[in-house]
N, C-alpha and C. Protein backbone atom coordinates (compact mmCIF):
# COMPACT_ATOMS: atom_id res chain seq x y z
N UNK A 1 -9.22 0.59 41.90
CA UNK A 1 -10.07 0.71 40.72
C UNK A 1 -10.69 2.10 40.65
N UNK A 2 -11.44 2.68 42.27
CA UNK A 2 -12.00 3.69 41.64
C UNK A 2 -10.82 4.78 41.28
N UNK A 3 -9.44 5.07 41.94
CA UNK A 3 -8.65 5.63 41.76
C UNK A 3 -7.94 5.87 40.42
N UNK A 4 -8.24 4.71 39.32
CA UNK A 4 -8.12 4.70 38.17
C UNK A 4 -8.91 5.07 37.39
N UNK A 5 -10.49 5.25 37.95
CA UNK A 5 -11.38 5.39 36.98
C UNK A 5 -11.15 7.19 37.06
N UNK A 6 -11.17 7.91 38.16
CA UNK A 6 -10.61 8.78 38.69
C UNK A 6 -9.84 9.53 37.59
N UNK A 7 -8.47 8.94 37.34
CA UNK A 7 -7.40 9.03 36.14
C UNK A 7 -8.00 9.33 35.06
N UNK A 8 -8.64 8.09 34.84
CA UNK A 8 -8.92 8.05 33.56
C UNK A 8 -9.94 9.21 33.06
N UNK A 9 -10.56 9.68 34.18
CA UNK A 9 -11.91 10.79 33.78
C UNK A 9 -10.90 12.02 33.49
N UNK A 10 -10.15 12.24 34.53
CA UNK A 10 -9.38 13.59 34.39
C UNK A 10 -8.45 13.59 33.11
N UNK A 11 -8.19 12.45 32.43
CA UNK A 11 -7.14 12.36 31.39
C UNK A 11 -7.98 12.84 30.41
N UNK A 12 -9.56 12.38 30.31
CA UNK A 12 -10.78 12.42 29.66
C UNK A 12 -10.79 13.93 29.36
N UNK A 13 -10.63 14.95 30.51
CA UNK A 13 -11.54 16.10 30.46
C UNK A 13 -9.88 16.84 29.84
N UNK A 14 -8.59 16.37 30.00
CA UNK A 14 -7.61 17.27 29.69
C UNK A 14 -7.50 17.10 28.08
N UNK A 15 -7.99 15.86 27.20
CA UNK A 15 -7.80 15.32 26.03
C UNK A 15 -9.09 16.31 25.34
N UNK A 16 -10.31 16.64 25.64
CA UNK A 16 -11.19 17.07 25.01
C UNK A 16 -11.27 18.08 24.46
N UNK A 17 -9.97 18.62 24.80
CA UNK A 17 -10.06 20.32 24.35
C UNK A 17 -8.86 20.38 23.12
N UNK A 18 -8.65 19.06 22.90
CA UNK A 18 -8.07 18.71 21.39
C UNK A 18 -9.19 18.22 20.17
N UNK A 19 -8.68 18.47 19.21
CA UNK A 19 -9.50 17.74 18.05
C UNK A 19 -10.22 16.58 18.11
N UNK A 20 -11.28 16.10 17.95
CA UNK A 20 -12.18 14.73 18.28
C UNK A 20 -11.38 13.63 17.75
N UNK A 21 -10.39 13.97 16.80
CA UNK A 21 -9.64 12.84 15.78
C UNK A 21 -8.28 12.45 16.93
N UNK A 22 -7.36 13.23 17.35
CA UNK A 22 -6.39 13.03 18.45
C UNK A 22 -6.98 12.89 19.87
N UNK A 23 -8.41 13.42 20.05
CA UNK A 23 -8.76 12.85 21.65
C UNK A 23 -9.07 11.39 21.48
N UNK A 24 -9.27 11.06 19.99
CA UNK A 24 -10.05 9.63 20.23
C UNK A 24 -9.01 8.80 19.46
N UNK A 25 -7.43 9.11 19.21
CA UNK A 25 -6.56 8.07 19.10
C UNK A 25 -5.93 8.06 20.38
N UNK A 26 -6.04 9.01 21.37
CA UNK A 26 -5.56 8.76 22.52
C UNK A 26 -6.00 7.81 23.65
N UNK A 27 -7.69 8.25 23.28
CA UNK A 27 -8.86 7.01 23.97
C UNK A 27 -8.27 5.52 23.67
N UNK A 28 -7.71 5.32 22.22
CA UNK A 28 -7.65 4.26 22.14
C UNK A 28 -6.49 3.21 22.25
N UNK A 29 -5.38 4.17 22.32
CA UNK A 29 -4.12 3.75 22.93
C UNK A 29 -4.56 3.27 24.48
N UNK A 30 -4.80 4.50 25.23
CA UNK A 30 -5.56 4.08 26.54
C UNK A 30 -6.02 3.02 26.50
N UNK A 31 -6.98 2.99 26.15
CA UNK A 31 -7.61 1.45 26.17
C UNK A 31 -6.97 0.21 25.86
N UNK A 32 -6.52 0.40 24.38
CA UNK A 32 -5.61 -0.98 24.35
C UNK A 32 -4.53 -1.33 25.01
N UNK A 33 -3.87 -0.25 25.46
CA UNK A 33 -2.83 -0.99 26.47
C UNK A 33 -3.01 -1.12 27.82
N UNK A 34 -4.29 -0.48 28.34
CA UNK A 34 -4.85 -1.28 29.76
C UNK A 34 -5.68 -2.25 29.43
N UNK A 35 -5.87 -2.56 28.92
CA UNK A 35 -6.89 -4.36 28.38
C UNK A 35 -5.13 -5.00 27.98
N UNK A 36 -3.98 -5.09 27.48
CA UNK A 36 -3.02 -5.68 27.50
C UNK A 36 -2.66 -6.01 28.30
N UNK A 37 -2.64 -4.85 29.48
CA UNK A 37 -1.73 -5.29 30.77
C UNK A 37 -2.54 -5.71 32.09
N UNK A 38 -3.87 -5.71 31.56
CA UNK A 38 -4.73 -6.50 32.39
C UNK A 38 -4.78 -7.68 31.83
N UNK A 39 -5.25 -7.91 30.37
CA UNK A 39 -4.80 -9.39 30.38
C UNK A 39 -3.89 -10.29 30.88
N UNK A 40 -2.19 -9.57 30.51
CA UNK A 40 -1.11 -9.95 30.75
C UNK A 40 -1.02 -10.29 32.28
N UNK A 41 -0.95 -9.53 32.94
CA UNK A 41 -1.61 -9.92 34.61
C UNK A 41 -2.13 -10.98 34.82
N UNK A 42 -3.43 -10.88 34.79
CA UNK A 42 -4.13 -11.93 35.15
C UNK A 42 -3.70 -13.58 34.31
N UNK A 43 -3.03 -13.21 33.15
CA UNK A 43 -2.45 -14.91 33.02
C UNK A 43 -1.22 -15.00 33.67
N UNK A 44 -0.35 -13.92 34.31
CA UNK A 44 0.80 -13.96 34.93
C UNK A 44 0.31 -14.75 36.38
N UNK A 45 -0.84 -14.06 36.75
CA UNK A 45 -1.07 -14.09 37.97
C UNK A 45 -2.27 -16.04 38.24
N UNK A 46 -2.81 -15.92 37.12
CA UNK A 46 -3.22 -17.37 36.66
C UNK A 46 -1.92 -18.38 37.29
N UNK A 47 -1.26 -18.14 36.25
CA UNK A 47 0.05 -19.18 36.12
C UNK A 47 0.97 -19.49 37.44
N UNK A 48 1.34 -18.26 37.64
CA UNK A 48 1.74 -18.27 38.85
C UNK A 48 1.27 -18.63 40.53
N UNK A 49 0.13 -18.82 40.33
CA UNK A 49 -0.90 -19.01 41.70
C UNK A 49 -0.75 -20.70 41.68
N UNK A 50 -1.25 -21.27 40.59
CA UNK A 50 -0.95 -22.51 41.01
C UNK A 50 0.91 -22.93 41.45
N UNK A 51 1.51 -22.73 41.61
CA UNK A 51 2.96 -22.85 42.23
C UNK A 51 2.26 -22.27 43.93
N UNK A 52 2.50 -21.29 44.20
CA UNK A 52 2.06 -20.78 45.32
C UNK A 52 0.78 -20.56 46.21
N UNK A 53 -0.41 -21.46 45.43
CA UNK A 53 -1.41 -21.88 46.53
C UNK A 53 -1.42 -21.78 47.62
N UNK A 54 -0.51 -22.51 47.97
CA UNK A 54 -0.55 -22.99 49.67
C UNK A 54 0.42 -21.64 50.11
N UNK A 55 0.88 -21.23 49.67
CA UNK A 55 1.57 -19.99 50.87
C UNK A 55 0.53 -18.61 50.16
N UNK A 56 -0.30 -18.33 48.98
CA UNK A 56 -1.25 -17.39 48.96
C UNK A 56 -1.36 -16.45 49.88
N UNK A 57 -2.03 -16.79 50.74
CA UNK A 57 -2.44 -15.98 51.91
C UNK A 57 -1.27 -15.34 52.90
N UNK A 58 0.10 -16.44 52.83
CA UNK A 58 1.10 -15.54 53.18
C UNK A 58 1.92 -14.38 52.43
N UNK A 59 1.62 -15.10 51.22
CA UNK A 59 2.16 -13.89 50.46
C UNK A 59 1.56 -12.51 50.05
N UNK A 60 0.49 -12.69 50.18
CA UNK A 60 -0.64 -11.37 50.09
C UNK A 60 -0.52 -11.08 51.60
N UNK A 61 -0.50 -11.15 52.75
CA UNK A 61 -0.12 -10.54 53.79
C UNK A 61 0.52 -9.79 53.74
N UNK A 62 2.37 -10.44 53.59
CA UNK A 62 3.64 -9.61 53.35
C UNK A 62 3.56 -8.56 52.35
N UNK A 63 2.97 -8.75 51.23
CA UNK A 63 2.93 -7.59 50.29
C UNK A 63 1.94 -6.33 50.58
N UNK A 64 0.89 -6.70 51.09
CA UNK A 64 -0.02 -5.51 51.84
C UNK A 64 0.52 -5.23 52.65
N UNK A 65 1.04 -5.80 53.66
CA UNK A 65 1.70 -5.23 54.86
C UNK A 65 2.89 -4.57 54.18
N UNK A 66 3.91 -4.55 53.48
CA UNK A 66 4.83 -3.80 53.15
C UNK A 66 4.17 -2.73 52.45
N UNK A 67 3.22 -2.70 51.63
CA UNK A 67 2.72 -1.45 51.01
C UNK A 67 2.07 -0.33 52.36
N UNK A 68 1.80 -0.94 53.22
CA UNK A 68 0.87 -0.08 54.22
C UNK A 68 2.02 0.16 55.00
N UNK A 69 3.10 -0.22 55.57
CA UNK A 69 4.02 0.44 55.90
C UNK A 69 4.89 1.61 55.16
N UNK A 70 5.20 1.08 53.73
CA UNK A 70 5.62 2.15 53.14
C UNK A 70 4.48 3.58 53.00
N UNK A 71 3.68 3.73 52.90
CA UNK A 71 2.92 4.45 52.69
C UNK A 71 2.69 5.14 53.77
N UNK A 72 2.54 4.31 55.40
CA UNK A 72 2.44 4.64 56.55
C UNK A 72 4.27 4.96 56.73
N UNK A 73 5.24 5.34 56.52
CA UNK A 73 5.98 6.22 56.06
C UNK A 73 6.32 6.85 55.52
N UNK A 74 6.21 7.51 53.95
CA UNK A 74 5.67 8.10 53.22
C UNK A 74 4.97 9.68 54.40
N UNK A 75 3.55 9.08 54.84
CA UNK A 75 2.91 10.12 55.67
C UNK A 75 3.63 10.38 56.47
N UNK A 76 3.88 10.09 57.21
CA UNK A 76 5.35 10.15 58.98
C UNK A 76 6.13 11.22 58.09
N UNK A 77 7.05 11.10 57.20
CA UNK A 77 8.01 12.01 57.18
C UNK A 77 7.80 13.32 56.10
């Protein structure tokens, strides 16, 4: 999250040195399509949780653990 808010400031400060009319249709593309794909998510992720309850916790293991390995290779090479 903060890594996005991050984004989003620097996208902020590169858009401002355009016209107030194109920095603020850009604001709003931004916006509406991260409120889409956060919605969309979270009913994906709604829907889908009840099927996989009971293995949850294994499956959020394996997926953090594969991200922290990739990444912890990534750095290595």
């Amino acid at each position: 999250a903060i890594a996005t808010s991050i984004d989003a400031l620097c996208i902020g400060f590169v858009y401002i040195d355009y016209s107030l009319i194109n920095a603020l249709i850009v604001f709003s593309c931004i916006g509406v399509i991260t409120f889409i794909i956060s919605s969309l998510t979270g009913i994906f992720g709604k829907s889908i949780g009840k099927y996989i309850e009971k293995w949850a916790g294994l499956v959020a293991s394996i997926v953090f653990l594969t991200v922290g390995i990739k990444i912890l290779l990534e750095g290595i090479m």
